[in-house]
C-alpha atoms as a PDB file:
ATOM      1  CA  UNK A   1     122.737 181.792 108.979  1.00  0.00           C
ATOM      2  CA  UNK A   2     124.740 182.616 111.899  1.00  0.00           C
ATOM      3  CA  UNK A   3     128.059 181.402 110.118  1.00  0.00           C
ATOM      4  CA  UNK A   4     127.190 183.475 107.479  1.00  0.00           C
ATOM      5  CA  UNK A   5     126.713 186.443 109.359  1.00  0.00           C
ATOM      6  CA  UNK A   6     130.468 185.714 111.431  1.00  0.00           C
ATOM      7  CA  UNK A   7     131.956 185.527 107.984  1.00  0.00           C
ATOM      8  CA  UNK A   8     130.345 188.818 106.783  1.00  0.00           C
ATOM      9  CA  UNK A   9     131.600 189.999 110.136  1.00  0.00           C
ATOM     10  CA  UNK A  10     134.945 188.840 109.433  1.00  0.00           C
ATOM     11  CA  UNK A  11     135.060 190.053 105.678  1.00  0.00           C
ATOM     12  CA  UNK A  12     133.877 193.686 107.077  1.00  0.00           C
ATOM     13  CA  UNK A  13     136.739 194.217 109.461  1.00  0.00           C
ATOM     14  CA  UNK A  14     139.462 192.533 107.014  1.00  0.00           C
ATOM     15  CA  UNK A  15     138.003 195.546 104.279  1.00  0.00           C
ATOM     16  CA  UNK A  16     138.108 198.071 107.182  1.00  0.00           C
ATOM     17  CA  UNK A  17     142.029 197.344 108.079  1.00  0.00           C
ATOM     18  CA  UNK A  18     142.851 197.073 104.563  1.00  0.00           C
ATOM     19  CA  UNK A  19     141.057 200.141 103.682  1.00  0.00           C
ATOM     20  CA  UNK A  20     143.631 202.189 106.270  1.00  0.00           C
ATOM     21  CA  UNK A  21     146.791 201.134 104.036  1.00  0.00           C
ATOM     22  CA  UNK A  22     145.081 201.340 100.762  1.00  0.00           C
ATOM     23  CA  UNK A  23     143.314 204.004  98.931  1.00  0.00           C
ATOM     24  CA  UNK A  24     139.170 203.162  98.859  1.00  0.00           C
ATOM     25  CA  UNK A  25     138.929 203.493  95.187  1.00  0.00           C
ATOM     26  CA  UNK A  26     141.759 200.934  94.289  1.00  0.00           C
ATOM     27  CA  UNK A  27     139.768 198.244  97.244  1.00  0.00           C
ATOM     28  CA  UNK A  28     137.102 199.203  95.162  1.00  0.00           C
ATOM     29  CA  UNK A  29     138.922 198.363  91.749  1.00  0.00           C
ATOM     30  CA  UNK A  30     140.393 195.241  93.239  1.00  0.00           C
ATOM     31  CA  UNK A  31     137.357 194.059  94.617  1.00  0.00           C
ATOM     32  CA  UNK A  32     135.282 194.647  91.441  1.00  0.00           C
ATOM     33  CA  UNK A  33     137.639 192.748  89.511  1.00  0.00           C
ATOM     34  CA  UNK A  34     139.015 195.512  87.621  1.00  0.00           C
ATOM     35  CA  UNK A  35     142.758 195.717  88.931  1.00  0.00           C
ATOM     36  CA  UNK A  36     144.943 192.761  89.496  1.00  0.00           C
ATOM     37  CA  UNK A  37     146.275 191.885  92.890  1.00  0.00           C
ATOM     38  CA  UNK A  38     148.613 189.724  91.872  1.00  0.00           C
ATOM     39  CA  UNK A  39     152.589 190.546  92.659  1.00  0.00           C
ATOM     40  CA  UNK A  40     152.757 192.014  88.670  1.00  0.00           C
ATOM     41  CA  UNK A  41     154.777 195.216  88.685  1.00  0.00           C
ATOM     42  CA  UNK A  42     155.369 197.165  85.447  1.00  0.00           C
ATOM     43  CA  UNK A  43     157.259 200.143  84.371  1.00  0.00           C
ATOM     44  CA  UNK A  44     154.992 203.301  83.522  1.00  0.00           C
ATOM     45  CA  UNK A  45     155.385 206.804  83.609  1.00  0.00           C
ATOM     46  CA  UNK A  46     152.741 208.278  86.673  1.00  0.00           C
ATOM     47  CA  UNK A  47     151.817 211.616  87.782  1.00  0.00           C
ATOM     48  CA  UNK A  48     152.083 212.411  91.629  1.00  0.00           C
ATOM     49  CA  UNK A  49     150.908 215.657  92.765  1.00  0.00           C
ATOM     50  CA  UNK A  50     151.631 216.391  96.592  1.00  0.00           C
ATOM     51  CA  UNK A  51     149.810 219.852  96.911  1.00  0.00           C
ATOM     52  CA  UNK A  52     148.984 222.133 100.407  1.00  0.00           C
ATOM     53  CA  UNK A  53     147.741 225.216 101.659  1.00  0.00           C
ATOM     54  CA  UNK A  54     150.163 228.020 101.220  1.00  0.00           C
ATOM     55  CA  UNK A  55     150.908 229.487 104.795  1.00  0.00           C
ATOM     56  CA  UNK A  56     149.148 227.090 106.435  1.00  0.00           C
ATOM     57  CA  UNK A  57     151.651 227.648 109.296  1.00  0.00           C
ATOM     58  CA  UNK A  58     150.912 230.982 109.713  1.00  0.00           C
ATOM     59  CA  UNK A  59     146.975 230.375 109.388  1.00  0.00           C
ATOM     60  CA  UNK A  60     147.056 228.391 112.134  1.00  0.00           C
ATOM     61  CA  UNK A  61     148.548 229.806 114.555  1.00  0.00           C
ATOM     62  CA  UNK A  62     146.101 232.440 113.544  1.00  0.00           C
ATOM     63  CA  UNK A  63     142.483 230.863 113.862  1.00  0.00           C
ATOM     64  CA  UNK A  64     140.747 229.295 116.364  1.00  0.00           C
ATOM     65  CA  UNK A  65     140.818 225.556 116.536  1.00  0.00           C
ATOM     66  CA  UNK A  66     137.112 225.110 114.918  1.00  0.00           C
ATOM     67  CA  UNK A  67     138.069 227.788 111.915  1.00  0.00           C
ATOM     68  CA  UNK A  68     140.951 225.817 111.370  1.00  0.00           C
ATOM     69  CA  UNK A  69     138.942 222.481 110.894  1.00  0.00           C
ATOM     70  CA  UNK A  70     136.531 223.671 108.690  1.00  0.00           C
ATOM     71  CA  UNK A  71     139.402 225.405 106.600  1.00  0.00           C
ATOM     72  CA  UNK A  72     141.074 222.412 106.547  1.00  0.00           C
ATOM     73  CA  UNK A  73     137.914 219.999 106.184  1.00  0.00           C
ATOM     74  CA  UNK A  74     136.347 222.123 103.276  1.00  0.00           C
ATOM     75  CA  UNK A  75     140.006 222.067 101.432  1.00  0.00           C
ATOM     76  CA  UNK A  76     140.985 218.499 101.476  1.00  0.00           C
ATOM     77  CA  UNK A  77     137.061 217.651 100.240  1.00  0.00           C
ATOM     78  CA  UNK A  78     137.665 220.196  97.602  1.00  0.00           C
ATOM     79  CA  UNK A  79     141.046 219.309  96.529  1.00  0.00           C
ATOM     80  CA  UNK A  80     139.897 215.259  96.959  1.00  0.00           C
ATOM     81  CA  UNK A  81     136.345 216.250  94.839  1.00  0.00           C
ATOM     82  CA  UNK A  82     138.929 217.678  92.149  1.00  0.00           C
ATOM     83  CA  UNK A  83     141.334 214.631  92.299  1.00  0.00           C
ATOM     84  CA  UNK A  84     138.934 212.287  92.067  1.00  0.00           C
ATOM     85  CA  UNK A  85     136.719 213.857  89.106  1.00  0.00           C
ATOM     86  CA  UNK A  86     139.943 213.935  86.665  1.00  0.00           C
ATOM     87  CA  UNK A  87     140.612 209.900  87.752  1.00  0.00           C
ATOM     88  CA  UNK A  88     143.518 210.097  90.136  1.00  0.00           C
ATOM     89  CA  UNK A  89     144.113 207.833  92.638  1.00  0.00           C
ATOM     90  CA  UNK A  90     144.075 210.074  96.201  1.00  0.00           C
ATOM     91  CA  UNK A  91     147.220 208.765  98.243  1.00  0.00           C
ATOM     92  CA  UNK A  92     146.971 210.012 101.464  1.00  0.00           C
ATOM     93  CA  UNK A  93     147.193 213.371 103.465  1.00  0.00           C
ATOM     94  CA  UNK A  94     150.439 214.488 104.987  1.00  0.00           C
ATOM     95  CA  UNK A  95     149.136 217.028 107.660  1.00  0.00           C
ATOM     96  CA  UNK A  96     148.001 220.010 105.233  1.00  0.00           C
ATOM     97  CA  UNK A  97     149.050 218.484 102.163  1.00  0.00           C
ATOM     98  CA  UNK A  98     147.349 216.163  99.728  1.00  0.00           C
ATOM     99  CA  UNK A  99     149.056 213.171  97.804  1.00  0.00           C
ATOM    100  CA  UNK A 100     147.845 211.977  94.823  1.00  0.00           C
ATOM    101  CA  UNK A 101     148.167 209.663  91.875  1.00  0.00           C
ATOM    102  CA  UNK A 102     147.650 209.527  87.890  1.00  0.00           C
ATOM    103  CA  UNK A 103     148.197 206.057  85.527  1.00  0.00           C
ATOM    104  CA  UNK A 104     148.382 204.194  88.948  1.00  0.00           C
ATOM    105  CA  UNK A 105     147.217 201.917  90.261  1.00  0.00           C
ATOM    106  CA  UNK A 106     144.998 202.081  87.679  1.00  0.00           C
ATOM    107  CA  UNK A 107     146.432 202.630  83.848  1.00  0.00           C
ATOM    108  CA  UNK A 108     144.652 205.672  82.016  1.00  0.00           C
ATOM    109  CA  UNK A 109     144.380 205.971  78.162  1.00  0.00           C
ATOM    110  CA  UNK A 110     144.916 209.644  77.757  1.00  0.00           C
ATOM    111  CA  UNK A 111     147.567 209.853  80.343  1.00  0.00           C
ATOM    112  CA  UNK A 112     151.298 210.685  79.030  1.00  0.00           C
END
């Protein structure tokens, strides 16, 4: 039991430190089988979307420091909520603006 427990250990923080290079959803694919992680590449056309709050300079310099965390808290759930619900792949967030993927990692039907 206790070797099994040290390897779940060891599994957890391996996924952890992964999970800060690599979007959750496509650990999630890979782990579930459902995208390869072999060294395959192929040519595709993808979407990327890199969207942020108009102004946001401005705004910030305006608001108080708790204002300007829920602004920015509430908008990057919205915009992730969004992202996620029409099956892209969120990238990452570059300070106020939102990076995001379509027909990768993960290849969709109706995209092109």
């Amino acid at each position: 039991v206790c070797q099994c427990e040290l390897s779940f250990i060891s599994l957890k923080r391996g996924l952890d430190a992964f999970v800060r290079y690599v979007p959750r959803d496509v650990v999630r694919l890979m782990l579930q089988g459902e995208l390869s992680v072999d060294n395959h590449m192929d040519r595709r056309v993808v979407s990327i979307l890199f969207m942020d709050i108009a102004g946001f300079s401005r705004v910030s310099e305006e608001l108080e420091p708790d204002q300007l965390i829920a602004l920015t808290t509430d908008y990057m759930q919205a915009m992730c909520d969004v992202i996620v619900n029409h099956s892209g792949t969120l990238d990452k967030f570059i300070g106020d603006c939102v990076m995001a993927l379509w027909n990768a990692p993960r290849r969709l039907r109706a995209h092109e």
